[in-house]
Protein backbone atom coordinates (compact mmCIF):
# COMPACT_ATOMS: atom_id res chain seq x y z
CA UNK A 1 -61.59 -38.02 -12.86
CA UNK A 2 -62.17 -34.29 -12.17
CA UNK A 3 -58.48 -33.51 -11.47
CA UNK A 4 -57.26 -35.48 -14.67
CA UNK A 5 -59.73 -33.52 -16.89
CA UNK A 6 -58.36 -30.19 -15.22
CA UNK A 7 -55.18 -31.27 -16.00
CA UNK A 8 -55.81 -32.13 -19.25
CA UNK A 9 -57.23 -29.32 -20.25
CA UNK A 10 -54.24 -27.03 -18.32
CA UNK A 11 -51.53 -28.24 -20.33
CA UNK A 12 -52.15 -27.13 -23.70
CA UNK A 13 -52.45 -23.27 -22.08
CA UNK A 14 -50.29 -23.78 -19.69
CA UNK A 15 -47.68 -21.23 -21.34
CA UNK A 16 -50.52 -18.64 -20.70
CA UNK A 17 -50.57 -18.88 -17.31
CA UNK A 18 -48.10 -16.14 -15.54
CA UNK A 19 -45.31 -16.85 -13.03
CA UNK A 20 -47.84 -16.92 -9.91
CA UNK A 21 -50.21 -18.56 -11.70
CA UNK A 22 -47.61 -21.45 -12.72
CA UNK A 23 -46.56 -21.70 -9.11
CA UNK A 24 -50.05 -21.36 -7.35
CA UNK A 25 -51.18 -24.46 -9.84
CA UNK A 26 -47.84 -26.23 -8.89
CA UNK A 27 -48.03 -25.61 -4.84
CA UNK A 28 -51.77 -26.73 -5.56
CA UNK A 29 -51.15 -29.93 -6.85
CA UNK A 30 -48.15 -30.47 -3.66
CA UNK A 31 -50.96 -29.59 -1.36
CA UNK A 32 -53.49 -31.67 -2.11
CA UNK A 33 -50.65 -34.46 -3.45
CA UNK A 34 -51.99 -34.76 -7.11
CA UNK A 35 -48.41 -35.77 -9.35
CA UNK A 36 -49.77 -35.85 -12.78
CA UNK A 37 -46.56 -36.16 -14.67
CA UNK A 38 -48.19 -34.83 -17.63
CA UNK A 39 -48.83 -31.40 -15.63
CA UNK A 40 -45.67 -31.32 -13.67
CA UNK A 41 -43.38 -31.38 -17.04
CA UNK A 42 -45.71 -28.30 -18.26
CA UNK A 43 -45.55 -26.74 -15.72
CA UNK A 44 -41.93 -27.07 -15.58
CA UNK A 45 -41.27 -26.34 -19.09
CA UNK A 46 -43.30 -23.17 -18.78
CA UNK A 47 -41.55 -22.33 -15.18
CA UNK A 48 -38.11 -22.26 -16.88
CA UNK A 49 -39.30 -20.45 -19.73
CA UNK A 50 -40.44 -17.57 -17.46
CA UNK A 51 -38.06 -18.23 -14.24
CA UNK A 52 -36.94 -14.31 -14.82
CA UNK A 53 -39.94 -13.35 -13.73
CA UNK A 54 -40.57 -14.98 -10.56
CA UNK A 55 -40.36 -13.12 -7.53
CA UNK A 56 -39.22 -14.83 -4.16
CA UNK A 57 -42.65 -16.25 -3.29
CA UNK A 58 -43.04 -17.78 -6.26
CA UNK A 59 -39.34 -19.65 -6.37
CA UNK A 60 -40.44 -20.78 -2.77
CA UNK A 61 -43.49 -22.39 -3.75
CA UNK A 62 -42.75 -24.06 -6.76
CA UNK A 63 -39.76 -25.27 -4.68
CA UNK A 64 -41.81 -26.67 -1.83
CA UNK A 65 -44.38 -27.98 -4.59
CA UNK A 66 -41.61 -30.12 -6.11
CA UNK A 67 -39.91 -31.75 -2.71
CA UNK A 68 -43.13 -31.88 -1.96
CA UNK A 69 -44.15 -34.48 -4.53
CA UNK A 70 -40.97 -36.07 -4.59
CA UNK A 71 -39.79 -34.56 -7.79
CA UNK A 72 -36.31 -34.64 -9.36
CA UNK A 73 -36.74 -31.97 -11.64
CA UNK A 74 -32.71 -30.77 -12.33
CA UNK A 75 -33.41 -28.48 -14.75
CA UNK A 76 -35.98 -26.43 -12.63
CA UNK A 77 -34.11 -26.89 -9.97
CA UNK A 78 -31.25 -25.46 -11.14
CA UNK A 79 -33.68 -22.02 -12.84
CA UNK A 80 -35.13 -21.92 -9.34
CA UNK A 81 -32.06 -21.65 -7.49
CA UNK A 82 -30.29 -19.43 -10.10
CA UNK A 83 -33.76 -16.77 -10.00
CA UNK A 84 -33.12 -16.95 -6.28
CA UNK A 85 -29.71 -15.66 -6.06
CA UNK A 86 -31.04 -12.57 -8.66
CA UNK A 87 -33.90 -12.15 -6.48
CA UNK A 88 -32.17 -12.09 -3.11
């Protein structure tokens, strides 16, 4: 229950949080294996929004966060591995 209400009430600001902020919520979830759908698209959807601005630890973790709970997510995927060819 505690986990869905922090979830719930992430999403609607979830375009507030910054790039480490969206990937130390995402690598959070992997690490303690919470998939709430809900939060993943957000998190997502605000990830590709602001995938300029991550740096290379920040592509890493949101990387291992979605193998990590098994998610097929092309269109991050694809941002991630694009910002990671800027940033290298």
């Amino acid at each position: 229950p505690l986990l869905n209400a922090l979830a719930a009430a992430s999403i609607p600001i979830i375009t507030q949080f910054d790039p480490q902020g969206l990937s130390n919520t995402f690598w959070s979830c992997a690490e303690i294996g919470f998939a709430h759908l809900p939060l993943r698209e957000a998190i997502s959807a605000a990830s590709i929004a602001r995938i300029s601005e991550f740096e290379a630890q920040g592509i890493a973790n949101t990387a291992w966060a979605l193998s990590t709970l098994e998610g097929c997510d092309g269109p991050l995927l694809h941002a991630l591995a694009a910002q990671a060819r800027d940033v290298a």
